[in-house]
PDB file of N, CA and C in Angstrom:
ATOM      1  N   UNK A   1     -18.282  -1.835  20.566  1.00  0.00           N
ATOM      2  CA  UNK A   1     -18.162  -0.683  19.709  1.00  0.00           C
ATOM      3  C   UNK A   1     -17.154  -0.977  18.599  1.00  0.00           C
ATOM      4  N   UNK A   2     -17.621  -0.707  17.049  1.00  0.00           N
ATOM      5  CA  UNK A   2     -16.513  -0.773  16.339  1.00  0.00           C
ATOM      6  C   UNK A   2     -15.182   0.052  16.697  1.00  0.00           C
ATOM      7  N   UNK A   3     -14.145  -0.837  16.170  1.00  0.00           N
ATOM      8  CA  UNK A   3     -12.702   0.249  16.249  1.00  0.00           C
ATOM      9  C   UNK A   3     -12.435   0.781  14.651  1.00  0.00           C
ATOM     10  N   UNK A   4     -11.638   1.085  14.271  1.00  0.00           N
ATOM     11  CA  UNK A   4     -11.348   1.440  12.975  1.00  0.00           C
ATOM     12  C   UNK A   4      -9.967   0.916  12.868  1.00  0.00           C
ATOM     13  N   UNK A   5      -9.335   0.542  13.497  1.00  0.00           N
ATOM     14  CA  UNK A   5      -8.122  -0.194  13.442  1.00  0.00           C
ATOM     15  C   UNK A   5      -8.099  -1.382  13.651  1.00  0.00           C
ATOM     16  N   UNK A   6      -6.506  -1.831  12.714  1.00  0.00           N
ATOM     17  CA  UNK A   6      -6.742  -3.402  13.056  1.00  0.00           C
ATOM     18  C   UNK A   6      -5.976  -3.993  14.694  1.00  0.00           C
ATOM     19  N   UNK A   7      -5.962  -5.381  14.815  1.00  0.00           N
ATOM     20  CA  UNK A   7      -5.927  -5.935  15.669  1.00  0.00           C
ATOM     21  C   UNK A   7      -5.011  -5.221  16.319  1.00  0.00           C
ATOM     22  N   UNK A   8      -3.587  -5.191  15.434  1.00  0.00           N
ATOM     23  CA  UNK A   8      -2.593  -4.627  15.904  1.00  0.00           C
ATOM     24  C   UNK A   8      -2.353  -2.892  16.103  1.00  0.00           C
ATOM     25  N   UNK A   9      -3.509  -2.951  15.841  1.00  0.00           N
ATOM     26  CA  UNK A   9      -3.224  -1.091  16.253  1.00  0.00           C
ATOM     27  C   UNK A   9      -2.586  -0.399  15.379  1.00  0.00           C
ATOM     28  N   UNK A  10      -3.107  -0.707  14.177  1.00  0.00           N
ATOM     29  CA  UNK A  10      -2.775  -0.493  12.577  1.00  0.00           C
ATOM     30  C   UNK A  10      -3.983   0.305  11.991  1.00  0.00           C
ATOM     31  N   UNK A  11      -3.797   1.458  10.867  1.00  0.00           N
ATOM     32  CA  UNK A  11      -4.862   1.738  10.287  1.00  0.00           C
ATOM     33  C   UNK A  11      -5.160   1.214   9.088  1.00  0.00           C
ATOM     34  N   UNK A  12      -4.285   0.526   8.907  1.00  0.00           N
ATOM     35  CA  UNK A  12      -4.531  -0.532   7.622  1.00  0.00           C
ATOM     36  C   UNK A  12      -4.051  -1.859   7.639  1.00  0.00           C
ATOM     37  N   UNK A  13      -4.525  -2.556   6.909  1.00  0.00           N
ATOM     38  CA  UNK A  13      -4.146  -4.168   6.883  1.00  0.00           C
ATOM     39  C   UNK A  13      -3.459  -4.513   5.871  1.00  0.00           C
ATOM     40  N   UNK A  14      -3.218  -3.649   4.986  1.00  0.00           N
ATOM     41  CA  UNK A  14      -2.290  -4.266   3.727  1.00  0.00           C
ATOM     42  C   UNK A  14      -1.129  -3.464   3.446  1.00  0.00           C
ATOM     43  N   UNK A  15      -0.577  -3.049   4.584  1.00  0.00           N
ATOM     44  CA  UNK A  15       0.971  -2.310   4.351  1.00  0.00           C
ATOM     45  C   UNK A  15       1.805  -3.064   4.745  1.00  0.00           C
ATOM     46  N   UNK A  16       2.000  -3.854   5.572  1.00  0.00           N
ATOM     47  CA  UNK A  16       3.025  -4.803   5.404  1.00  0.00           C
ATOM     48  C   UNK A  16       3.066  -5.810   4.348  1.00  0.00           C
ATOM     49  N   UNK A  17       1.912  -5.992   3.545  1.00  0.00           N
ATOM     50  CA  UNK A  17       1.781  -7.069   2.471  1.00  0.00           C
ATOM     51  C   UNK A  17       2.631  -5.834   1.073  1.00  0.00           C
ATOM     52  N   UNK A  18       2.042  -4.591   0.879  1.00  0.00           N
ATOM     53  CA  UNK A  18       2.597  -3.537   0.346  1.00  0.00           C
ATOM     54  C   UNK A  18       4.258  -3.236   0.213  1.00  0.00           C
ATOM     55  N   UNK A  19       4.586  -3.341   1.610  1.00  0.00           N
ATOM     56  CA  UNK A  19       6.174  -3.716   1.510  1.00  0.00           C
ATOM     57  C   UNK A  19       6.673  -4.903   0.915  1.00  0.00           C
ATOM     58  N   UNK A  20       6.169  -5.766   1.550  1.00  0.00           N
ATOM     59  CA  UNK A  20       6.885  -7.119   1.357  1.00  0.00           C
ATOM     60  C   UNK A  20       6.480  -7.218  -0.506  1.00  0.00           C
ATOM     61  N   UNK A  21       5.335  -7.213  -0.827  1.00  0.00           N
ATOM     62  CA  UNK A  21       5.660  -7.202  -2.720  1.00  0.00           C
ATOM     63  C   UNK A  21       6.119  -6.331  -3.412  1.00  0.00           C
ATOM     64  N   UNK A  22       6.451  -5.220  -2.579  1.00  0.00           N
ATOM     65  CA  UNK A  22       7.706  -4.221  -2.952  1.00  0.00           C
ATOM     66  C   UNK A  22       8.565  -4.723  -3.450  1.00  0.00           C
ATOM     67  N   UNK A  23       9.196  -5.004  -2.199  1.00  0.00           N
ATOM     68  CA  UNK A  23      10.881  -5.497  -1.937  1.00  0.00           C
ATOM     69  C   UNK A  23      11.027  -6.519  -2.400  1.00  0.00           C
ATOM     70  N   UNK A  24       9.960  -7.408  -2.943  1.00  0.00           N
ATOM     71  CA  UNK A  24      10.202  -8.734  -4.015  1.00  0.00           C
ATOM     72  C   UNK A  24      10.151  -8.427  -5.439  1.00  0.00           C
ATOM     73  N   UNK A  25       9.383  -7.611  -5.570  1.00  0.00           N
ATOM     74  CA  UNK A  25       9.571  -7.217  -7.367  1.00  0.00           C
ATOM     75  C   UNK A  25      11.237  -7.116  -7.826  1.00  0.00           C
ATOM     76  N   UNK A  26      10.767  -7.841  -9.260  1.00  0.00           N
ATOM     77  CA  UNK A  26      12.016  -7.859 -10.099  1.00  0.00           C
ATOM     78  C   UNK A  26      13.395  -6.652 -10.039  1.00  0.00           C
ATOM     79  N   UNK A  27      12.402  -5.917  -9.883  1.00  0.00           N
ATOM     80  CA  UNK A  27      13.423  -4.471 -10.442  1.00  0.00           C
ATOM     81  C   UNK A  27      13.855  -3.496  -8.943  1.00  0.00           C
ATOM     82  N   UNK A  28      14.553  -3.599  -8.280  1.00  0.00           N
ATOM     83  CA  UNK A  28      14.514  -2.478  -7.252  1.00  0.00           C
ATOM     84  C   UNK A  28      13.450  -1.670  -7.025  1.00  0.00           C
ATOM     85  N   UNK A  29      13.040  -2.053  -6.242  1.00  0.00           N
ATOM     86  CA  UNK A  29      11.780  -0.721  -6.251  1.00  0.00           C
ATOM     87  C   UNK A  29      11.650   0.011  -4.691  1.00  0.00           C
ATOM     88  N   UNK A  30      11.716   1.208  -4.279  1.00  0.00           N
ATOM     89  CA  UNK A  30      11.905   2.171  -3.317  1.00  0.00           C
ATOM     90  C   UNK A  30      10.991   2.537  -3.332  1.00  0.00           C
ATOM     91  N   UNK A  31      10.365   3.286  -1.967  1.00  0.00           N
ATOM     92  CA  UNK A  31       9.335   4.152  -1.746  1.00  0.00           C
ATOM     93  C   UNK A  31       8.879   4.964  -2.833  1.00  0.00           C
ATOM     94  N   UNK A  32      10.076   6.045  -2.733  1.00  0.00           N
ATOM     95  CA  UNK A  32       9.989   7.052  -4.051  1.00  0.00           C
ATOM     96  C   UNK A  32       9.725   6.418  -5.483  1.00  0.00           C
ATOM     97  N   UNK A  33      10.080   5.059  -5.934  1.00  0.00           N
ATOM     98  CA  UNK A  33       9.795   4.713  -7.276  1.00  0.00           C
ATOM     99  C   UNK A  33       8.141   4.305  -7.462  1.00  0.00           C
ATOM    100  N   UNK A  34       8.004   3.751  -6.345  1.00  0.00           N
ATOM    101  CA  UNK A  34       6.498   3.190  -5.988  1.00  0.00           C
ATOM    102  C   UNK A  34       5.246   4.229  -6.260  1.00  0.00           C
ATOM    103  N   UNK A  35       6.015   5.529  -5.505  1.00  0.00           N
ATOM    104  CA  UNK A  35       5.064   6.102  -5.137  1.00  0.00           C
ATOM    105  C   UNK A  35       5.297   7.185  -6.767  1.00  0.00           C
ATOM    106  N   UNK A  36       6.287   7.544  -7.583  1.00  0.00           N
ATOM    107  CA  UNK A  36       6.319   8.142  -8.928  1.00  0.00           C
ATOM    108  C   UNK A  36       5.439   7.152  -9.970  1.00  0.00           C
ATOM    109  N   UNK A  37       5.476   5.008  -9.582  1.00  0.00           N
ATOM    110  CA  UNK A  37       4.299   4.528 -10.683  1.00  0.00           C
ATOM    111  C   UNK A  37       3.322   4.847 -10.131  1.00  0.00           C
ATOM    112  N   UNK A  38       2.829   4.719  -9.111  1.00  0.00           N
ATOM    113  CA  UNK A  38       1.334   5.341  -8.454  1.00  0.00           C
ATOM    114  C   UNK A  38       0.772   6.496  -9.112  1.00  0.00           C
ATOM    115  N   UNK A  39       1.944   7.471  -9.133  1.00  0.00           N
ATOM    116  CA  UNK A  39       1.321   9.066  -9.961  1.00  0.00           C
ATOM    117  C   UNK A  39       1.197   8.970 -11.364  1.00  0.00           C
ATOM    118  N   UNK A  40       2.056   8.348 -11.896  1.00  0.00           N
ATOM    119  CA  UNK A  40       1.466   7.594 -13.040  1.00  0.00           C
ATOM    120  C   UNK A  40       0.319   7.409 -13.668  1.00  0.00           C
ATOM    121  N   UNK A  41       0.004   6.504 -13.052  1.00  0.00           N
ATOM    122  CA  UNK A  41      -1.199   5.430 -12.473  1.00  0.00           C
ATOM    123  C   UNK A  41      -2.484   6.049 -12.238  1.00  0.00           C
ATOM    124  N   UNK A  42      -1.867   7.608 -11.872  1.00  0.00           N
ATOM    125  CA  UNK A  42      -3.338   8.515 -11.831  1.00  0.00           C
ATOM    126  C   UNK A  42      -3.260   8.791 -10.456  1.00  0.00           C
ATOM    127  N   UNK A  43      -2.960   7.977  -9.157  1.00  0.00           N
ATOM    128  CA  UNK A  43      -2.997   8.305  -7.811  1.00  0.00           C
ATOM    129  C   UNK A  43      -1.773   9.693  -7.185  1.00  0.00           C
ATOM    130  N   UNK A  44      -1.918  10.147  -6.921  1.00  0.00           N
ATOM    131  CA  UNK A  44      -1.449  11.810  -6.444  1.00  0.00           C
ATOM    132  C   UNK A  44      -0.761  11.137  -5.112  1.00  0.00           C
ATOM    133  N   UNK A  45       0.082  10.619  -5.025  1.00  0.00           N
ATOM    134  CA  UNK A  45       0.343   9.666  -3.592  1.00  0.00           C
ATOM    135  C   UNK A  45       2.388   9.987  -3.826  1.00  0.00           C
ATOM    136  N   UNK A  46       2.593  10.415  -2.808  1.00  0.00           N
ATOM    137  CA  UNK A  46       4.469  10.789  -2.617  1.00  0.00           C
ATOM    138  C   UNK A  46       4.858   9.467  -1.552  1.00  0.00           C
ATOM    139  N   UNK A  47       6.262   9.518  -1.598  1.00  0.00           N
ATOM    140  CA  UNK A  47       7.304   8.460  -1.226  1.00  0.00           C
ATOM    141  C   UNK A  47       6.743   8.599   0.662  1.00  0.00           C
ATOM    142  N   UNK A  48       6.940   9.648   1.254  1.00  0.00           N
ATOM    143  CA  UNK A  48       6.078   9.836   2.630  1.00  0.00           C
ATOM    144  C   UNK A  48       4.963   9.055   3.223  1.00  0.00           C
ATOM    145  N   UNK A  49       3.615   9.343   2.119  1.00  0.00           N
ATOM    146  CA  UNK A  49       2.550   8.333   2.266  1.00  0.00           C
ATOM    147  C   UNK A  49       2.818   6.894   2.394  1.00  0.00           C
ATOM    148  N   UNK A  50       3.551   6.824   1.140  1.00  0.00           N
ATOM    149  CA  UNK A  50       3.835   5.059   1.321  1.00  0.00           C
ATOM    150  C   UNK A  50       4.555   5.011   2.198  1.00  0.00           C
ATOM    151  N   UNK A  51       5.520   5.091   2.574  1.00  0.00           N
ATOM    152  CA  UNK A  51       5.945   5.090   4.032  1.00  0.00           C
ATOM    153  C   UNK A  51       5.035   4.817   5.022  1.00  0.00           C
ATOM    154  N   UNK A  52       4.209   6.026   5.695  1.00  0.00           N
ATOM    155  CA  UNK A  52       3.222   5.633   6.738  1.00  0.00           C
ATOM    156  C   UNK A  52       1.977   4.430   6.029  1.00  0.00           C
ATOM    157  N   UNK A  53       1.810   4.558   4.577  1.00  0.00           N
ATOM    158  CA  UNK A  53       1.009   3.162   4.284  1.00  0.00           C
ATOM    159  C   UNK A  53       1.592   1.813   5.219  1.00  0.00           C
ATOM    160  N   UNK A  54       3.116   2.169   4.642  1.00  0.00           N
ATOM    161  CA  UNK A  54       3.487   0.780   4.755  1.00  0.00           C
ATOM    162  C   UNK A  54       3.798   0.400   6.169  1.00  0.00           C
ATOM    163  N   UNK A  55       4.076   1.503   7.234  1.00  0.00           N
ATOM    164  CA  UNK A  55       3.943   1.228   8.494  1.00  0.00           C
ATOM    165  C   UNK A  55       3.043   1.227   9.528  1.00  0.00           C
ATOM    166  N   UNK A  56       1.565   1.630   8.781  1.00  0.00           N
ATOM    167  CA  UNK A  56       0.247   1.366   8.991  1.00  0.00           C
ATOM    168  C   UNK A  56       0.002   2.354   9.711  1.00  0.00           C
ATOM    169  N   UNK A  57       0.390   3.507   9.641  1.00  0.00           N
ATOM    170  CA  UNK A  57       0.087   4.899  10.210  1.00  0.00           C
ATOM    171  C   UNK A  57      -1.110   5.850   9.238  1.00  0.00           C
ATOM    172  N   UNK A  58      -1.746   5.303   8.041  1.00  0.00           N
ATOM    173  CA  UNK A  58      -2.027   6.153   6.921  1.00  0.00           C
ATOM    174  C   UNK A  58      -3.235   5.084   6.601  1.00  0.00           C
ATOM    175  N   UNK A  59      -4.425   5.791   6.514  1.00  0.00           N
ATOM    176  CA  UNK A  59      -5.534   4.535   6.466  1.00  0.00           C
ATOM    177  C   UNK A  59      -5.347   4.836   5.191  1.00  0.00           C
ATOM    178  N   UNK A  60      -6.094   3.288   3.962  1.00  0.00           N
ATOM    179  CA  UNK A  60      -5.905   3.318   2.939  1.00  0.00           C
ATOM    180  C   UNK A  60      -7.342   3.227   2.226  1.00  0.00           C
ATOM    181  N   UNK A  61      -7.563   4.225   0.646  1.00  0.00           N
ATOM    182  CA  UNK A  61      -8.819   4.421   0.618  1.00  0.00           C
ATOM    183  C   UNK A  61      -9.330   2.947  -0.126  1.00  0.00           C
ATOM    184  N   UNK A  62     -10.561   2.508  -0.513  1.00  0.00           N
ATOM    185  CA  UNK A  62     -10.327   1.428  -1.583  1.00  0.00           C
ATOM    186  C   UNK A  62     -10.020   2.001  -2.912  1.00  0.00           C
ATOM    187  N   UNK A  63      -9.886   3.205  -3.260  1.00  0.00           N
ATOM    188  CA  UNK A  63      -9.862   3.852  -4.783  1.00  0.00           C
ATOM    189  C   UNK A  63      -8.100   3.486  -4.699  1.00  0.00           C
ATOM    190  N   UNK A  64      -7.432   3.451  -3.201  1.00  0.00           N
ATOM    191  CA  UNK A  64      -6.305   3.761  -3.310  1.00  0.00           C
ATOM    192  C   UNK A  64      -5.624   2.039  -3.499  1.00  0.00           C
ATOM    193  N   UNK A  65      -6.721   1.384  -3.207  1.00  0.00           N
ATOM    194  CA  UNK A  65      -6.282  -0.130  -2.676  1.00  0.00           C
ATOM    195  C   UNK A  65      -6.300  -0.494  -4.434  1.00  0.00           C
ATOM    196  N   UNK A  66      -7.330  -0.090  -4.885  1.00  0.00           N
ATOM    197  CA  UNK A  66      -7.783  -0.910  -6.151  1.00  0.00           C
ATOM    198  C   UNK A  66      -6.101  -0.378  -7.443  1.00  0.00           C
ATOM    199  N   UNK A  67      -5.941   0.975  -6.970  1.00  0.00           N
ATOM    200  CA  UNK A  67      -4.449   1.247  -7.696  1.00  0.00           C
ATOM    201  C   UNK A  67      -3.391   0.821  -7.947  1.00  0.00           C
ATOM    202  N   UNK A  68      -2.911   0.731  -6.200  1.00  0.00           N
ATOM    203  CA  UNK A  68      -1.959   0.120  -5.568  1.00  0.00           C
ATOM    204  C   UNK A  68      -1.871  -1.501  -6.192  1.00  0.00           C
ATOM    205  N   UNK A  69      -2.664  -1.880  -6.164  1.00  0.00           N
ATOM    206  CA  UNK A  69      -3.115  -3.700  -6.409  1.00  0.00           C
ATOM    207  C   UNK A  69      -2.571  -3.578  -7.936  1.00  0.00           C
ATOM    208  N   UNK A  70      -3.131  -2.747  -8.592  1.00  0.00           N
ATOM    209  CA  UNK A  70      -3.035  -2.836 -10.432  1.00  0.00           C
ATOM    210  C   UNK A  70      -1.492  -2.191 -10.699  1.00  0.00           C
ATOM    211  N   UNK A  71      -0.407  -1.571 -10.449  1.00  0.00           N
ATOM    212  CA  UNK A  71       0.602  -0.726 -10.324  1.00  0.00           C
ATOM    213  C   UNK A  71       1.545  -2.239  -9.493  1.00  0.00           C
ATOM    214  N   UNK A  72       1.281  -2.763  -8.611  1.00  0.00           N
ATOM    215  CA  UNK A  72       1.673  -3.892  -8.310  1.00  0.00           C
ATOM    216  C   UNK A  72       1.540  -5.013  -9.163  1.00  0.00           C
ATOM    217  N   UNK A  73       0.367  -5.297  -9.814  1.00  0.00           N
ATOM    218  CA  UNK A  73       0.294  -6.565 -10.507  1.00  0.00           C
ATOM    219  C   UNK A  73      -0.408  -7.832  -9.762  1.00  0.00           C
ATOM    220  N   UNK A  74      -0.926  -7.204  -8.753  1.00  0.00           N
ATOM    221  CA  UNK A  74      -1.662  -8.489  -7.565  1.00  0.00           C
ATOM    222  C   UNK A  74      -3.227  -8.299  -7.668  1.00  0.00           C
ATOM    223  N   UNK A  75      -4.029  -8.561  -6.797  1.00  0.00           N
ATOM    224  CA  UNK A  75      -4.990  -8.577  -6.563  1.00  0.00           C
ATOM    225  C   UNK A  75      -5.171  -7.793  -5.666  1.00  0.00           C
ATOM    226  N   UNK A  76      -6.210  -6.706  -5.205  1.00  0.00           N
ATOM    227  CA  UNK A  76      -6.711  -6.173  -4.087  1.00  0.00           C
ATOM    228  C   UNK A  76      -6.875  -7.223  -2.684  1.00  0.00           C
ATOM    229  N   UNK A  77      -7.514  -8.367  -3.176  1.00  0.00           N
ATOM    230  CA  UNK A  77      -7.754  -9.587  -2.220  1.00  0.00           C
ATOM    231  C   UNK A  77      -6.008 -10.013  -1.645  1.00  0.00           C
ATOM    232  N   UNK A  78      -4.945  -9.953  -2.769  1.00  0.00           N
ATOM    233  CA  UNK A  78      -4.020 -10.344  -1.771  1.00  0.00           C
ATOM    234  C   UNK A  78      -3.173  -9.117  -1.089  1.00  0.00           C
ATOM    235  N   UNK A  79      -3.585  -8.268  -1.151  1.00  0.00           N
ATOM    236  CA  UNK A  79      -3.142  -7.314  -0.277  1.00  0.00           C
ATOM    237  C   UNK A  79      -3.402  -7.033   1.236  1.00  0.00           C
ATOM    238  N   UNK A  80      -5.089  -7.413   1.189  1.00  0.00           N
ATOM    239  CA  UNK A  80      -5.645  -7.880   1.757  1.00  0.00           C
ATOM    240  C   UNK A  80      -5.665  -8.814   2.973  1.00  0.00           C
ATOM    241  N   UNK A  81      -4.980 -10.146   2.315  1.00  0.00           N
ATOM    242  CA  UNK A  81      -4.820 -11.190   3.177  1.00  0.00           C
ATOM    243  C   UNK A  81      -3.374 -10.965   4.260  1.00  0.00           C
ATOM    244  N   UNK A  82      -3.868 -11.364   5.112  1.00  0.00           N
ATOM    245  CA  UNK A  82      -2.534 -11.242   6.115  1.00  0.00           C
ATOM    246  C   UNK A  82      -2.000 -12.333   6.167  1.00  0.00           C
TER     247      UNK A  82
END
Protein backbone atom coordinates (compact mmCIF):
# COMPACT_ATOMS: atom_id res chain seq x y z
CA UNK A 1 0.00 0.00 0.00
CA UNK A 2 1.28 3.44 -0.76
CA UNK A 3 2.32 5.63 2.36
CA UNK A 4 2.34 9.34 1.89
CA UNK A 5 5.30 9.82 3.96
CA UNK A 6 8.79 9.57 3.63
CA UNK A 7 11.08 6.88 4.85
CA UNK A 8 11.59 8.70 7.90
CA UNK A 9 8.20 9.44 8.88
CA UNK A 10 8.33 12.84 7.30
CA UNK A 11 5.63 14.58 5.23
CA UNK A 12 8.05 16.04 3.14
CA UNK A 13 11.45 15.46 1.72
CA UNK A 14 12.82 18.82 1.23
CA UNK A 15 12.70 20.53 4.69
CA UNK A 16 15.74 19.69 5.93
CA UNK A 17 17.40 20.65 2.52
CA UNK A 18 15.02 24.05 3.14
CA UNK A 19 16.82 24.67 6.39
CA UNK A 20 20.12 23.86 5.63
CA UNK A 21 20.04 26.57 2.35
CA UNK A 22 18.53 28.79 4.77
CA UNK A 23 21.09 28.94 7.25
CA UNK A 24 23.77 29.11 4.41
CA UNK A 25 22.54 32.10 2.55
CA UNK A 26 24.62 35.19 2.55
CA UNK A 27 22.45 37.36 4.58
CA UNK A 28 20.92 36.02 7.93
CA UNK A 29 17.93 34.62 7.11
CA UNK A 30 15.18 33.37 9.91
CA UNK A 31 12.01 31.67 9.61
CA UNK A 32 10.11 34.91 9.79
CA UNK A 33 12.39 36.56 6.96
CA UNK A 34 11.91 33.45 4.74
CA UNK A 35 8.59 33.20 5.20
CA UNK A 36 7.90 37.59 4.65
CA UNK A 37 10.20 36.75 0.88
CA UNK A 38 7.76 33.90 0.27
CA UNK A 39 4.73 36.50 0.70
CA UNK A 40 6.42 38.51 -1.49
CA UNK A 41 6.88 36.03 -3.89
CA UNK A 42 3.09 35.69 -4.01
CA UNK A 43 2.98 32.51 -1.51
CA UNK A 44 0.59 33.41 1.65
CA UNK A 45 3.00 31.12 3.86
CA UNK A 46 3.98 32.63 7.86
CA UNK A 47 7.24 31.93 9.93
CA UNK A 48 5.01 28.76 11.73
CA UNK A 49 4.58 26.89 8.39
CA UNK A 50 8.14 27.02 7.64
CA UNK A 51 8.86 25.80 10.77
CA UNK A 52 6.72 22.57 10.52
CA UNK A 53 8.02 22.63 6.60
CA UNK A 54 11.25 22.50 7.86
CA UNK A 55 10.67 19.84 10.51
CA UNK A 56 8.65 17.81 8.12
CA UNK A 57 5.39 18.07 9.95
CA UNK A 58 3.64 20.23 6.93
CA UNK A 59 3.33 18.40 3.52
CA UNK A 60 4.59 20.63 0.78
CA UNK A 61 2.45 21.60 -2.32
CA UNK A 62 4.52 21.58 -5.75
CA UNK A 63 3.04 25.28 -6.40
CA UNK A 64 4.72 25.67 -2.96
CA UNK A 65 8.00 23.72 -3.95
CA UNK A 66 8.32 25.56 -7.33
CA UNK A 67 8.31 29.13 -5.00
CA UNK A 68 10.28 28.13 -2.34
CA UNK A 69 13.08 26.86 -5.02
CA UNK A 70 12.83 30.47 -6.98
CA UNK A 71 12.82 32.82 -3.49
CA UNK A 72 15.85 30.51 -2.65
CA UNK A 73 17.71 30.66 -5.88
CA UNK A 74 18.05 26.68 -6.30
CA UNK A 75 16.35 24.32 -8.21
CA UNK A 76 13.14 22.43 -7.20
CA UNK A 77 15.34 19.17 -8.10
CA UNK A 78 17.80 20.23 -5.35
CA UNK A 79 15.47 20.54 -2.78
CA UNK A 80 14.47 17.55 -3.65
CA UNK A 81 17.57 15.54 -3.39
CA UNK A 82 18.42 14.19 -0.03
Amino acid sequence: MYKNRSQDNRNNICGKKIKTIRKNLPQKTSQRKLADMLQVAGLDIDKNAIQRIESGMRFVTDIELKIIANVLQVSYQDLLDS
